[in-house]
PDB file of N, CA and C in Angstrom:
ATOM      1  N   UNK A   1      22.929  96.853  58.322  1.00  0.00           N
ATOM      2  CA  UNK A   1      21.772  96.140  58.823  1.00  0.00           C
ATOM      3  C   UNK A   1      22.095  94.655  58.789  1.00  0.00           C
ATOM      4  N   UNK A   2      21.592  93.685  59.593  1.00  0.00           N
ATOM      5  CA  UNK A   2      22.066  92.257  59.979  1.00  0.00           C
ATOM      6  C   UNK A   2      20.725  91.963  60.052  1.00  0.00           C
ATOM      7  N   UNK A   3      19.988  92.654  60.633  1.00  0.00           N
ATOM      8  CA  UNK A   3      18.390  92.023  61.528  1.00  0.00           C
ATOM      9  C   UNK A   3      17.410  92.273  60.726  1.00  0.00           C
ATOM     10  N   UNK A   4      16.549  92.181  59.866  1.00  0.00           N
ATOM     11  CA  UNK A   4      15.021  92.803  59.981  1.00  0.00           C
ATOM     12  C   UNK A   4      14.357  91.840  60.746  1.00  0.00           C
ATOM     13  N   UNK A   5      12.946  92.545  61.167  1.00  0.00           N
ATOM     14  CA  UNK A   5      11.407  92.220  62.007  1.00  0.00           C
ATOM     15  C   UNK A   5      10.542  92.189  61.069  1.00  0.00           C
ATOM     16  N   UNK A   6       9.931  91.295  61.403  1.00  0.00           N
ATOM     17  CA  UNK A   6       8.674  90.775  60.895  1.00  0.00           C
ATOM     18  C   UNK A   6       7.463  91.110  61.847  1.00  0.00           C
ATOM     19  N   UNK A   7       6.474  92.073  61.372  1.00  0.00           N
ATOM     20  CA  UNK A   7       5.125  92.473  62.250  1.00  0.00           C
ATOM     21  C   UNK A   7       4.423  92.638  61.572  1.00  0.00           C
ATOM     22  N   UNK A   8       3.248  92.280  62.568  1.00  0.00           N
ATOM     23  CA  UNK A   8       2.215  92.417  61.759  1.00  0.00           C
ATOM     24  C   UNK A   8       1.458  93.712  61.070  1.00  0.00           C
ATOM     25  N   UNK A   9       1.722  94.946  61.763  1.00  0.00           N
ATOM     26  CA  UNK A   9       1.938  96.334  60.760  1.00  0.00           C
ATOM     27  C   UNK A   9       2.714  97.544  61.428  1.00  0.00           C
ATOM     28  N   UNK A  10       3.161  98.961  60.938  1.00  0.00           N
ATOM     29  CA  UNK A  10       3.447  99.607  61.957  1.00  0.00           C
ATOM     30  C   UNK A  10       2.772 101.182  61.758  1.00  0.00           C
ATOM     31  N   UNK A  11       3.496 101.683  62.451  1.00  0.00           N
ATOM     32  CA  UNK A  11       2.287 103.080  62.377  1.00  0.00           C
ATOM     33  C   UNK A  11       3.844 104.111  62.471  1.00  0.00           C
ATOM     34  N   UNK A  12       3.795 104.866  61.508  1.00  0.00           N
ATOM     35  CA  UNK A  12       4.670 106.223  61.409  1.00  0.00           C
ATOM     36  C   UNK A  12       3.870 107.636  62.237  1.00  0.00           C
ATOM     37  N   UNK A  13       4.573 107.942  62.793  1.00  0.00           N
ATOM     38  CA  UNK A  13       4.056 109.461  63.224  1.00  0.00           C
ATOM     39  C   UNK A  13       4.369 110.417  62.851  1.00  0.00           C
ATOM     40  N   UNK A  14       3.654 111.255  62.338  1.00  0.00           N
ATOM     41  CA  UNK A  14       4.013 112.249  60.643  1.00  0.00           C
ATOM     42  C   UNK A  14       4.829 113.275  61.852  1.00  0.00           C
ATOM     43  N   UNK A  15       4.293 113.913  62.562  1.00  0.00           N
ATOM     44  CA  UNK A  15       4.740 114.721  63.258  1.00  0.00           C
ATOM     45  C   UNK A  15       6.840 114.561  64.060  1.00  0.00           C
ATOM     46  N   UNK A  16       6.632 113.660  64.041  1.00  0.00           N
ATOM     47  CA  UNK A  16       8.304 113.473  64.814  1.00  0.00           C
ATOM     48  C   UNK A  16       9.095 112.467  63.659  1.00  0.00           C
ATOM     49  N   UNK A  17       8.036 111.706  62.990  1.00  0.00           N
ATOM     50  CA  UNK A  17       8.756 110.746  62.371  1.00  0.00           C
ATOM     51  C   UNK A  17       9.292 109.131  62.992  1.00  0.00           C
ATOM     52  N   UNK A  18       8.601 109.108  64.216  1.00  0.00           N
ATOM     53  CA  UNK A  18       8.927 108.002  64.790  1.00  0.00           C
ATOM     54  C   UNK A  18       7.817 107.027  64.256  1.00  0.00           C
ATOM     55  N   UNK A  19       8.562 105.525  64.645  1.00  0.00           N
ATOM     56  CA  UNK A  19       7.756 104.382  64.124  1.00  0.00           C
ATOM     57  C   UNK A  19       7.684 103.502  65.087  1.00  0.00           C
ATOM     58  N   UNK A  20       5.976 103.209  65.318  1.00  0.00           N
ATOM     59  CA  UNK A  20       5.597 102.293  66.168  1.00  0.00           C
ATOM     60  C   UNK A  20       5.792 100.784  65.483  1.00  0.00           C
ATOM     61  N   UNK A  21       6.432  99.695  65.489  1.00  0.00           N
ATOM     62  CA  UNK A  21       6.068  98.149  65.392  1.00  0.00           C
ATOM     63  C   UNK A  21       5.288  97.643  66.001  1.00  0.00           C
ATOM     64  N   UNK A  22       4.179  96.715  65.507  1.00  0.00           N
ATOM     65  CA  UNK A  22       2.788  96.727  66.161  1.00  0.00           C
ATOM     66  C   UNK A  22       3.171  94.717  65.874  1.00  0.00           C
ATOM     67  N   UNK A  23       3.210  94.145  66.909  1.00  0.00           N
ATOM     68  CA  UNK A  23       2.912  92.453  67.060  1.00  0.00           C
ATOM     69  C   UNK A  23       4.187  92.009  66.389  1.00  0.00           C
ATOM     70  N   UNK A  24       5.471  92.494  66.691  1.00  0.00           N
ATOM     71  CA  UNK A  24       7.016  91.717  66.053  1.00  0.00           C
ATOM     72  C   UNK A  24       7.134  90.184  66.424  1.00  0.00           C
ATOM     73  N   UNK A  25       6.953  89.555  65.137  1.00  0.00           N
ATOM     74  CA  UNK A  25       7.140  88.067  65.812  1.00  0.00           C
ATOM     75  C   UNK A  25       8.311  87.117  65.015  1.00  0.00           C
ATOM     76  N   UNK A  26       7.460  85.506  65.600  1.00  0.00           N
ATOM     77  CA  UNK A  26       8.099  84.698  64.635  1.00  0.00           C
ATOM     78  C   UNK A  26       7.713  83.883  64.256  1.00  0.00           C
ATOM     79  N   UNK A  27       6.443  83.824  64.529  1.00  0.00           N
ATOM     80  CA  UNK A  27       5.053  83.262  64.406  1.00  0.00           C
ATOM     81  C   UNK A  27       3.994  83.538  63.752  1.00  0.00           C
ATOM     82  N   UNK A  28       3.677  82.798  62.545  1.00  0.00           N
ATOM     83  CA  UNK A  28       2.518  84.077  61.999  1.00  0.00           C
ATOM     84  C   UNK A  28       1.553  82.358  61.619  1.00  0.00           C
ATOM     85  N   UNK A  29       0.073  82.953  61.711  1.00  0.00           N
ATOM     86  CA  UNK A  29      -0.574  81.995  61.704  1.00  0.00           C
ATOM     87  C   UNK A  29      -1.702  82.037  59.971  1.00  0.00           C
ATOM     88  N   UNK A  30      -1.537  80.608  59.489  1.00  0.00           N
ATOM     89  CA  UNK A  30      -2.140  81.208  58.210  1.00  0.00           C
ATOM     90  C   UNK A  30      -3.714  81.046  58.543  1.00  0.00           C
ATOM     91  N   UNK A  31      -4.358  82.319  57.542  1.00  0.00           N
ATOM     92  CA  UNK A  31      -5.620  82.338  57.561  1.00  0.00           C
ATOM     93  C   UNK A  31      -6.256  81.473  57.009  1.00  0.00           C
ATOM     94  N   UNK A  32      -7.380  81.484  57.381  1.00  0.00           N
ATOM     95  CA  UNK A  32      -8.442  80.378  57.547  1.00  0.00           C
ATOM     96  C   UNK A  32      -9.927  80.858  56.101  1.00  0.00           C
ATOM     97  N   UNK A  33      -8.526  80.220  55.094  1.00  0.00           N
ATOM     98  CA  UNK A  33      -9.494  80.442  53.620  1.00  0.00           C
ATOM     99  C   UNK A  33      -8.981  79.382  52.698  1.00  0.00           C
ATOM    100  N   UNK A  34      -9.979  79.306  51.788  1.00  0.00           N
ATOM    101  CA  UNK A  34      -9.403  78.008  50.767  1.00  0.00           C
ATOM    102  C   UNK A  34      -7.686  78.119  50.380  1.00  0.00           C
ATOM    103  N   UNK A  35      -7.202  79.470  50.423  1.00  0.00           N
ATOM    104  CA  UNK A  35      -5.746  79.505  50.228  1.00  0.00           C
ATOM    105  C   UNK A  35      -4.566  79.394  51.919  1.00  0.00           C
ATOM    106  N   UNK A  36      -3.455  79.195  51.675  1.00  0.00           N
ATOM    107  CA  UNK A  36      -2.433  79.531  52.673  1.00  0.00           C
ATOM    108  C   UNK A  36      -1.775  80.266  52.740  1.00  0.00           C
ATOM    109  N   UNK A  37      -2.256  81.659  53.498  1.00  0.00           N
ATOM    110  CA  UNK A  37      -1.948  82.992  53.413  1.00  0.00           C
ATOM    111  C   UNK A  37      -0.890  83.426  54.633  1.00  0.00           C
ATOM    112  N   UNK A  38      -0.406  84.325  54.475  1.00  0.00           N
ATOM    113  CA  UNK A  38       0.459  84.854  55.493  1.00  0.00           C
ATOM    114  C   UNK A  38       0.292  86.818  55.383  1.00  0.00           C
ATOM    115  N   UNK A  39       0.213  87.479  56.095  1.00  0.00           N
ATOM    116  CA  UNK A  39       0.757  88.727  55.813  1.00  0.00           C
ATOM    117  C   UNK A  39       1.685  89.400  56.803  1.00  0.00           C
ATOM    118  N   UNK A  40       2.266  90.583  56.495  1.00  0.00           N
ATOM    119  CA  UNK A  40       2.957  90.971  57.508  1.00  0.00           C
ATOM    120  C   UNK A  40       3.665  92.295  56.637  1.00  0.00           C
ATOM    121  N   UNK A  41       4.731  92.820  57.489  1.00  0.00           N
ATOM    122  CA  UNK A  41       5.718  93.669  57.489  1.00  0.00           C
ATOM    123  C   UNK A  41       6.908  93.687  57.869  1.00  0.00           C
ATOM    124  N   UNK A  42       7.975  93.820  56.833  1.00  0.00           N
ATOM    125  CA  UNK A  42       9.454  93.733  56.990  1.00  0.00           C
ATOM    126  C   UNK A  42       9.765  95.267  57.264  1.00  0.00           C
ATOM    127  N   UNK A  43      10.460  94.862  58.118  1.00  0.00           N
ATOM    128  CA  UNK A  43      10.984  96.423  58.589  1.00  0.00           C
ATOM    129  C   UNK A  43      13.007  96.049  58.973  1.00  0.00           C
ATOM    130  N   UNK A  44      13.438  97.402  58.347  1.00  0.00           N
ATOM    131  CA  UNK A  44      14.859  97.276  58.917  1.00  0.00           C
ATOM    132  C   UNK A  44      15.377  98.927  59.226  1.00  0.00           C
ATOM    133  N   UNK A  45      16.618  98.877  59.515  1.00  0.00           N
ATOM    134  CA  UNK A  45      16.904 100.277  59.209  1.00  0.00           C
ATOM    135  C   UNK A  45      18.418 100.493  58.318  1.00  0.00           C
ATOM    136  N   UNK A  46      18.153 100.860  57.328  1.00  0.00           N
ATOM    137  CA  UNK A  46      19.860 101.521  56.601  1.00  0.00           C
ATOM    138  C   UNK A  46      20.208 102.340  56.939  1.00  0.00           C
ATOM    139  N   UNK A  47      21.560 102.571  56.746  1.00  0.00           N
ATOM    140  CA  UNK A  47      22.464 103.475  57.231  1.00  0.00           C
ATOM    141  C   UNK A  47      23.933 103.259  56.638  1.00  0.00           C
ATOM    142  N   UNK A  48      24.463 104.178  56.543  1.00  0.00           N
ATOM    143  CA  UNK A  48      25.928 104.013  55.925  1.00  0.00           C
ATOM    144  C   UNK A  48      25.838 104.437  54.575  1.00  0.00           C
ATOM    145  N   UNK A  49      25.014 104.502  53.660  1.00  0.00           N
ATOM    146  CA  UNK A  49      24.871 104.155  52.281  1.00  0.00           C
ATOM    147  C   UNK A  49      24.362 105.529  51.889  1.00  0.00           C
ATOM    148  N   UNK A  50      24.954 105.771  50.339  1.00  0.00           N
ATOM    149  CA  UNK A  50      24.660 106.889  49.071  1.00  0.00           C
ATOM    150  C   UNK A  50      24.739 106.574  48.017  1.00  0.00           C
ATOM    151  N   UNK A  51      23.292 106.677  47.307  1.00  0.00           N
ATOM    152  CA  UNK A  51      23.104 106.605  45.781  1.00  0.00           C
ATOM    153  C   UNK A  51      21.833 105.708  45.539  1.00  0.00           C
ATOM    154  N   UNK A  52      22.030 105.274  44.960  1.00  0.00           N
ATOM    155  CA  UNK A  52      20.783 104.428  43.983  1.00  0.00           C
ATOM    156  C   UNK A  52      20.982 102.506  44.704  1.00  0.00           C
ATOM    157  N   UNK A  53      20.406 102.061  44.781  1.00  0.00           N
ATOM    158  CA  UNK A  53      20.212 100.816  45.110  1.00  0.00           C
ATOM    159  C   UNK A  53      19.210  99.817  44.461  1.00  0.00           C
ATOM    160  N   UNK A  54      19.360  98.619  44.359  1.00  0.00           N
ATOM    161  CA  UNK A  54      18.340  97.730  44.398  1.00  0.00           C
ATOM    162  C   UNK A  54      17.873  97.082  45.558  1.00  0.00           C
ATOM    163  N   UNK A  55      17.071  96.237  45.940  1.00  0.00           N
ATOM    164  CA  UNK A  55      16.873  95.663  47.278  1.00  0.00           C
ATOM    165  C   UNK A  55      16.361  94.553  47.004  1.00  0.00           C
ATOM    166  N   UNK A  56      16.707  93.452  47.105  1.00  0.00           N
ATOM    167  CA  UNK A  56      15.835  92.049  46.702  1.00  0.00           C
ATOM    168  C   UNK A  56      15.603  91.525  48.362  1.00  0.00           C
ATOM    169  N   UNK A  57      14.536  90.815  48.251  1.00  0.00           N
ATOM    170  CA  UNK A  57      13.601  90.101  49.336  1.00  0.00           C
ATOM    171  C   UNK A  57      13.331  88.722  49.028  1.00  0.00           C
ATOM    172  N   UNK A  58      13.709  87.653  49.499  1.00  0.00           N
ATOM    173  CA  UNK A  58      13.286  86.459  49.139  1.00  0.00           C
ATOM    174  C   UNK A  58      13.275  85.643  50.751  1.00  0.00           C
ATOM    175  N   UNK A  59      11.888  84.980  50.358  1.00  0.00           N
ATOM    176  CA  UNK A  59      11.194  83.924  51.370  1.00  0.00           C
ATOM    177  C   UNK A  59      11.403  82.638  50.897  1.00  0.00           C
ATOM    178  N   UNK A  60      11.971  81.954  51.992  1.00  0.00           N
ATOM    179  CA  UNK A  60      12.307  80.427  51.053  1.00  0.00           C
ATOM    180  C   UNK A  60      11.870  79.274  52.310  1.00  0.00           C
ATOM    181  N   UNK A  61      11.422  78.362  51.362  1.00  0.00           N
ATOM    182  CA  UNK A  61      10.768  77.486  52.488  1.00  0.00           C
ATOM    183  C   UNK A  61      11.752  76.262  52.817  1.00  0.00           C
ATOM    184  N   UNK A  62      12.061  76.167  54.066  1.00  0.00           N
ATOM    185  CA  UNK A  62      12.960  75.467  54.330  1.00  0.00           C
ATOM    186  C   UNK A  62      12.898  73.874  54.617  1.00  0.00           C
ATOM    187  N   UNK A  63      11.628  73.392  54.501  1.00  0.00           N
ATOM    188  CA  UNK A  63      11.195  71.946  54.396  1.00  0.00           C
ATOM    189  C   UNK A  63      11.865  71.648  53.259  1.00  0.00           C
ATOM    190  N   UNK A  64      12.064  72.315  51.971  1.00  0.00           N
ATOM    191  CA  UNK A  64      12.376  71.661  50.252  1.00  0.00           C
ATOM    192  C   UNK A  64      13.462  72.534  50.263  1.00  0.00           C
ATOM    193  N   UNK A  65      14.114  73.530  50.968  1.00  0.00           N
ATOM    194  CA  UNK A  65      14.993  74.439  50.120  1.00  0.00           C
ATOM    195  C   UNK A  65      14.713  75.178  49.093  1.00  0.00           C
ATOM    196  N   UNK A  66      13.439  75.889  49.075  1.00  0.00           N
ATOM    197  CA  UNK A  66      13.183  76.373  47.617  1.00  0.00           C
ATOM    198  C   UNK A  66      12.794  77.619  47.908  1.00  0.00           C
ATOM    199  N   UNK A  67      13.262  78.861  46.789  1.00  0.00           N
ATOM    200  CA  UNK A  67      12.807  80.153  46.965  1.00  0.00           C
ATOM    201  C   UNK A  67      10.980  80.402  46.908  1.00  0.00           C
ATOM    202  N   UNK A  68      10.150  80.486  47.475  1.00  0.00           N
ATOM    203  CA  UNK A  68       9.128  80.773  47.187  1.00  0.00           C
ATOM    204  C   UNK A  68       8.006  81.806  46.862  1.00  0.00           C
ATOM    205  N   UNK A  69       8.950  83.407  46.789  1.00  0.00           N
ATOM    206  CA  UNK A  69       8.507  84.184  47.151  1.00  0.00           C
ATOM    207  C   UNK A  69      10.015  85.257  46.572  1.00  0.00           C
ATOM    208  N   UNK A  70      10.002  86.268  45.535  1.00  0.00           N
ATOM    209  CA  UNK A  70      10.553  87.051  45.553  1.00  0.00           C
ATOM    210  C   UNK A  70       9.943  88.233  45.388  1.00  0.00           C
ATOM    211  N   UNK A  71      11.045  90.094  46.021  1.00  0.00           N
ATOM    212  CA  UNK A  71      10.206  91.113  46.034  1.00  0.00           C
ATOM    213  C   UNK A  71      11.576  91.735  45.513  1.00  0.00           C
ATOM    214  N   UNK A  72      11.538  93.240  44.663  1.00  0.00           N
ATOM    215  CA  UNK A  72      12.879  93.740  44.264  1.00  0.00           C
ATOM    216  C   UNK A  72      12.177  95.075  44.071  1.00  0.00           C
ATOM    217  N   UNK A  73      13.034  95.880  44.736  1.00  0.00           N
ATOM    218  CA  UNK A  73      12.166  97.369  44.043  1.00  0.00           C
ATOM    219  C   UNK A  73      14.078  98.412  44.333  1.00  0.00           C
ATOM    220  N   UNK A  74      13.874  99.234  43.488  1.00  0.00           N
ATOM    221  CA  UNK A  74      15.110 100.095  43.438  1.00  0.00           C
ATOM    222  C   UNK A  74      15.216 101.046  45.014  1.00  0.00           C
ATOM    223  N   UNK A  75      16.028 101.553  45.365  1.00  0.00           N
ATOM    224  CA  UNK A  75      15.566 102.784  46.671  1.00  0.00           C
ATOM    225  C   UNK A  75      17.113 103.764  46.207  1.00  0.00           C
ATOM    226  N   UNK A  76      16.719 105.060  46.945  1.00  0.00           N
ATOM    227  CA  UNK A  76      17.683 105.710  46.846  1.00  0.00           C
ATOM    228  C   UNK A  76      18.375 106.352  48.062  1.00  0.00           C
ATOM    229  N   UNK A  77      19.661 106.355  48.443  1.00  0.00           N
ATOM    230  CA  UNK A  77      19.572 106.684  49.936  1.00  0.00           C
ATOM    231  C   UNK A  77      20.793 108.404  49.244  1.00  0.00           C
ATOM    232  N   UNK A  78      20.085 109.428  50.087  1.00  0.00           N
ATOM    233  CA  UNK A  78      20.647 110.622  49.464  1.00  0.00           C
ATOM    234  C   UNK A  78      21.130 111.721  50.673  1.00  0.00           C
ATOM    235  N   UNK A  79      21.588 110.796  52.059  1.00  0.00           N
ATOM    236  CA  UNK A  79      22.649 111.100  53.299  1.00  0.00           C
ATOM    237  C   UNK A  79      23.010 109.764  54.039  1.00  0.00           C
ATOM    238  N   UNK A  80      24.776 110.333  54.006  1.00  0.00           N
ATOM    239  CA  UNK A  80      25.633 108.866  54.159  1.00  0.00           C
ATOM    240  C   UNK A  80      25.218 109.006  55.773  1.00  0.00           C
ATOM    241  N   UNK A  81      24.846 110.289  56.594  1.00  0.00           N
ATOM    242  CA  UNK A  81      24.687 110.091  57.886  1.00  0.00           C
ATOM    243  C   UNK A  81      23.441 110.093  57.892  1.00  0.00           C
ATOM    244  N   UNK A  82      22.215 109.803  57.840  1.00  0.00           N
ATOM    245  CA  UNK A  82      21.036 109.850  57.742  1.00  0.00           C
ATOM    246  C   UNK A  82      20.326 108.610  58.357  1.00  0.00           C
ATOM    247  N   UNK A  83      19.372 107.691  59.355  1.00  0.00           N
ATOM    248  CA  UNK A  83      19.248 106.550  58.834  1.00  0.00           C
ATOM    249  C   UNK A  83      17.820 106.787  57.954  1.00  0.00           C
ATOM    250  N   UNK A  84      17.492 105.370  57.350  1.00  0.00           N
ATOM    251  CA  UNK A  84      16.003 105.423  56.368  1.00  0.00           C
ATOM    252  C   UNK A  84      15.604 104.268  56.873  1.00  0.00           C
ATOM    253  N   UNK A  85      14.136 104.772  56.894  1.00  0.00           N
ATOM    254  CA  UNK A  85      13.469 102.799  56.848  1.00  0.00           C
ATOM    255  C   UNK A  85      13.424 102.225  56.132  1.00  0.00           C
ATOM    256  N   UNK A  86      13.432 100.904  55.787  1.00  0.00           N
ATOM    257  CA  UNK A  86      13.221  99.822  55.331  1.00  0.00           C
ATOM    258  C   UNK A  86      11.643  99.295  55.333  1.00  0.00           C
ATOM    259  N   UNK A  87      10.550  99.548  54.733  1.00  0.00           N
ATOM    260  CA  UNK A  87       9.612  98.560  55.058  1.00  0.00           C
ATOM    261  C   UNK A  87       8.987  98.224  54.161  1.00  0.00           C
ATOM    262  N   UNK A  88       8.540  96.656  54.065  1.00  0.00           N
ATOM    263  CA  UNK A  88       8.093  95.915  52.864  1.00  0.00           C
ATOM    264  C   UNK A  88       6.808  95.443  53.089  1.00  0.00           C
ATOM    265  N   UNK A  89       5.905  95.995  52.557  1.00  0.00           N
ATOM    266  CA  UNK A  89       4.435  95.282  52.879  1.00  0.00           C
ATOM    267  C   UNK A  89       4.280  93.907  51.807  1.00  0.00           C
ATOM    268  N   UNK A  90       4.293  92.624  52.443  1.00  0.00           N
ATOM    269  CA  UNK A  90       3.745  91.474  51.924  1.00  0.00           C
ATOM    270  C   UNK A  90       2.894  91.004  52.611  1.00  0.00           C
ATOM    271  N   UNK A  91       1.612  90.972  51.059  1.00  0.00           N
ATOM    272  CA  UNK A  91       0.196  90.854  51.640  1.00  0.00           C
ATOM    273  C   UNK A  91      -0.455  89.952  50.707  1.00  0.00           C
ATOM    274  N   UNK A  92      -1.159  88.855  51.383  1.00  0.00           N
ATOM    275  CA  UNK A  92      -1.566  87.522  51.271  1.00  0.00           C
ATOM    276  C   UNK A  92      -0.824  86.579  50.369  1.00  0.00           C
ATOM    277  N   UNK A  93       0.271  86.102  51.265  1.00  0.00           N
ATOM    278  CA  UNK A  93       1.723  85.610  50.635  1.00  0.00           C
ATOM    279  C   UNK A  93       1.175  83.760  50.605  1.00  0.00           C
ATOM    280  N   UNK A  94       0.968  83.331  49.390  1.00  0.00           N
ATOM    281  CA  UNK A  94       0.806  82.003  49.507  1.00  0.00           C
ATOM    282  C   UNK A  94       1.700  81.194  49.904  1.00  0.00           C
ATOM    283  N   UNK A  95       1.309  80.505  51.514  1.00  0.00           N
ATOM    284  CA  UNK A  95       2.388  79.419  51.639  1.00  0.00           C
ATOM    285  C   UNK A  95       1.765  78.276  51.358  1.00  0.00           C
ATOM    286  N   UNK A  96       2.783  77.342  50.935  1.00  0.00           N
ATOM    287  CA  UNK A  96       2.316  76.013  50.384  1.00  0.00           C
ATOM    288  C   UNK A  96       2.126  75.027  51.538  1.00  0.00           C
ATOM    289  N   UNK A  97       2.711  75.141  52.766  1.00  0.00           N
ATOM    290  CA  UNK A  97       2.134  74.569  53.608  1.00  0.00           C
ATOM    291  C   UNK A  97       2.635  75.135  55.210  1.00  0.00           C
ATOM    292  N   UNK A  98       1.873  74.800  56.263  1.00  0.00           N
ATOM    293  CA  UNK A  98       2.644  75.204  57.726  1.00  0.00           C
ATOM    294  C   UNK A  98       4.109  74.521  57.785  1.00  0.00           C
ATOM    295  N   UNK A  99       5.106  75.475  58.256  1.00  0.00           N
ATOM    296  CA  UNK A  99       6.699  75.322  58.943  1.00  0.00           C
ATOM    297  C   UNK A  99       7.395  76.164  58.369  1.00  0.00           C
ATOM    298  N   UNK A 100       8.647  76.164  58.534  1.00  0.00           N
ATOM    299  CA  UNK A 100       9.816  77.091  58.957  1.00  0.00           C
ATOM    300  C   UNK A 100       9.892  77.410  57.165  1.00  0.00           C
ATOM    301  N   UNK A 101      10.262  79.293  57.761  1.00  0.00           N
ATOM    302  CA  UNK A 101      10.177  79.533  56.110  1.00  0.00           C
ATOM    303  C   UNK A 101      11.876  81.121  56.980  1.00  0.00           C
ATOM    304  N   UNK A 102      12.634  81.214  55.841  1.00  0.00           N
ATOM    305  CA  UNK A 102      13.443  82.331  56.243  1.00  0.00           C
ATOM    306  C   UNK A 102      13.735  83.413  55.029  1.00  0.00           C
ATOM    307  N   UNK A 103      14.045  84.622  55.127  1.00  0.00           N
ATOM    308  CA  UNK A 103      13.655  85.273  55.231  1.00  0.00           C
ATOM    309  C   UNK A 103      14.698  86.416  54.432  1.00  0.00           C
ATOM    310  N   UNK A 104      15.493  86.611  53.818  1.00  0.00           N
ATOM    311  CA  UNK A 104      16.884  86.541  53.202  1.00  0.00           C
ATOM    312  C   UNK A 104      16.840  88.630  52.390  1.00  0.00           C
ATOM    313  N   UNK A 105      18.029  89.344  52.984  1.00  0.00           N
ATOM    314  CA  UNK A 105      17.194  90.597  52.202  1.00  0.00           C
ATOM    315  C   UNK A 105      18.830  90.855  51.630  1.00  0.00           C
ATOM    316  N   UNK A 106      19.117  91.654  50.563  1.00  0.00           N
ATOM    317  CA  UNK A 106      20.284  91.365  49.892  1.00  0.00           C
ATOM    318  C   UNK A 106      20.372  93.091  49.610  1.00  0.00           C
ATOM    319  N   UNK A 107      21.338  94.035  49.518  1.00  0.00           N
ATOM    320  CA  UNK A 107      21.358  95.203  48.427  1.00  0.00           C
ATOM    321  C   UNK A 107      22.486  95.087  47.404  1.00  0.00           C
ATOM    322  N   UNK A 108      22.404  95.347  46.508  1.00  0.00           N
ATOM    323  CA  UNK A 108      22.642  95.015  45.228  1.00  0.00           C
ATOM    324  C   UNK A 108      23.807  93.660  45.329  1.00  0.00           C
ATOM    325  N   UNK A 109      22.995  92.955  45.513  1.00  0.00           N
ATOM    326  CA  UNK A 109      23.609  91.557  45.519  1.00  0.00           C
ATOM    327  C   UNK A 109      24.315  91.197  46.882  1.00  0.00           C
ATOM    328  N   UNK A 110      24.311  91.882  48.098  1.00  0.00           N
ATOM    329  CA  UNK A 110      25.230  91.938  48.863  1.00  0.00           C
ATOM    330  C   UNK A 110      24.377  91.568  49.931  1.00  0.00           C
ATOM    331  N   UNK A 111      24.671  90.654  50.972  1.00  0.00           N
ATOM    332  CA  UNK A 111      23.613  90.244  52.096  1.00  0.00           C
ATOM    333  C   UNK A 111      23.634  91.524  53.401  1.00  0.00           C
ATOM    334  N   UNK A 112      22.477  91.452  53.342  1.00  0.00           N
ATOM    335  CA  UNK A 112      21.657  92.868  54.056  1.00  0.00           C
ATOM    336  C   UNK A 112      21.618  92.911  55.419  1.00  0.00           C
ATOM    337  N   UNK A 113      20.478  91.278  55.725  1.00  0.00           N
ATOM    338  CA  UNK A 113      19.855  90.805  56.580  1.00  0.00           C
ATOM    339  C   UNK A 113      19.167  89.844  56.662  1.00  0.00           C
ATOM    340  N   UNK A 114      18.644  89.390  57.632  1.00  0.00           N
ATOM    341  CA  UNK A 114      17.629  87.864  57.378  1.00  0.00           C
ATOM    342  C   UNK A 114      16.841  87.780  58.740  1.00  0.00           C
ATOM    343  N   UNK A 115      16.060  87.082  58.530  1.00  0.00           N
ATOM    344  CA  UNK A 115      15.012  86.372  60.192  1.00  0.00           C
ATOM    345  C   UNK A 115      14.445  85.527  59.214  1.00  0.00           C
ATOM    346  N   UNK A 116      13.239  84.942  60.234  1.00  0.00           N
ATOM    347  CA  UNK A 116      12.546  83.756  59.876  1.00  0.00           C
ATOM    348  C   UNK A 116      11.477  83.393  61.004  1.00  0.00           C
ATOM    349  N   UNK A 117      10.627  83.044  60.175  1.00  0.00           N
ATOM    350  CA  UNK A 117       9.096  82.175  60.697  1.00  0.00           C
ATOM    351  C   UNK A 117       8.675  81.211  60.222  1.00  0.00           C
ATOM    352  N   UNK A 118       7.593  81.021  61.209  1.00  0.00           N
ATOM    353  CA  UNK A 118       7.077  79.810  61.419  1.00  0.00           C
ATOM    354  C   UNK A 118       5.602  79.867  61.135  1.00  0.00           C
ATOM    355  N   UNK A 119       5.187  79.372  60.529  1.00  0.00           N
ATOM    356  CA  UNK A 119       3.621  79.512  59.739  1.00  0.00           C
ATOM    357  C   UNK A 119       2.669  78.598  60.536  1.00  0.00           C
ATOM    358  N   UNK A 120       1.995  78.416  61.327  1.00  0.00           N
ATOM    359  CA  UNK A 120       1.322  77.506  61.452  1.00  0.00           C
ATOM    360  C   UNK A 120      -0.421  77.521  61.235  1.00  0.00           C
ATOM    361  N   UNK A 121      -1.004  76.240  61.499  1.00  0.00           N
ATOM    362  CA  UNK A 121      -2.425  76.176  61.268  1.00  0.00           C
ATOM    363  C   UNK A 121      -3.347  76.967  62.403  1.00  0.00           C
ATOM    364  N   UNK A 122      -4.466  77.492  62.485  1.00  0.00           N
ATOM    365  CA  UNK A 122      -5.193  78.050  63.611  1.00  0.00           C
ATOM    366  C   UNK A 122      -5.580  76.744  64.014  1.00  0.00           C
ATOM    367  N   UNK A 123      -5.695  76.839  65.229  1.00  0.00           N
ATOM    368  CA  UNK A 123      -6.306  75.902  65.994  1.00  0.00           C
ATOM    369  C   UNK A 123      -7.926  75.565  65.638  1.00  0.00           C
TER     370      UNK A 123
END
């Protein structure tokens, strides 16, 4: 994996197993509350891989260079020909302010994938 998407949610279909991505962007606009929120969905796909894993997720804001945001959860992948999804629900992610934030996904220490957005104010 090189790429993940960022959307705003997706929908699995129990029956076939296929997955809809619903609003893939690069643009996400923060909500309109005393905080600076973001939400969304990371989605990728693995493949190649057997055994036990970690997965780290980090959002870093690129105005200061600073990590702002980390996620880590273990996964297990148990067929080397198989693919699996990837998807990370982050929900009401405080950003400290509108601009460019990226997006960095690692398995056990090893770079995964990346993208990046852009936060801005509602009009």
């Amino acid at each position: 994996m090189r790429q993940i998407l960022l959307c705003e949610k997706l929908i699995f279909e129990q029956r076939t197993g296929n997955v809809s991505l619903i609003n893939c962007c690069s643009e996400l606009v923060l909500k309109r509350n005393a905080t600076k929120t973001v939400s969304f969905v990371v989605y990728g796909v693995l493949a190649d891989g057997y055994g036990t894993y970690y997965l780290d997720l980090a959002v870093r804001n690129l105005k200061v260079d600073e990590v702002i945001y980390r996620h880590r959860e273990p996964g297990l992948l148990t067929d080397r020909l198989k693919q699996s999804h990837l998807v990370i629900r982050v929900v009401e992610l405080l950003l400290p302010a509108a601009g460019r934030y990226d997006l960095t996904l690692t398995i056990d220490g090893e770079f995964a994938g990346m993208s990046s957005f852009t936060a801005r104010e509602k009009p």
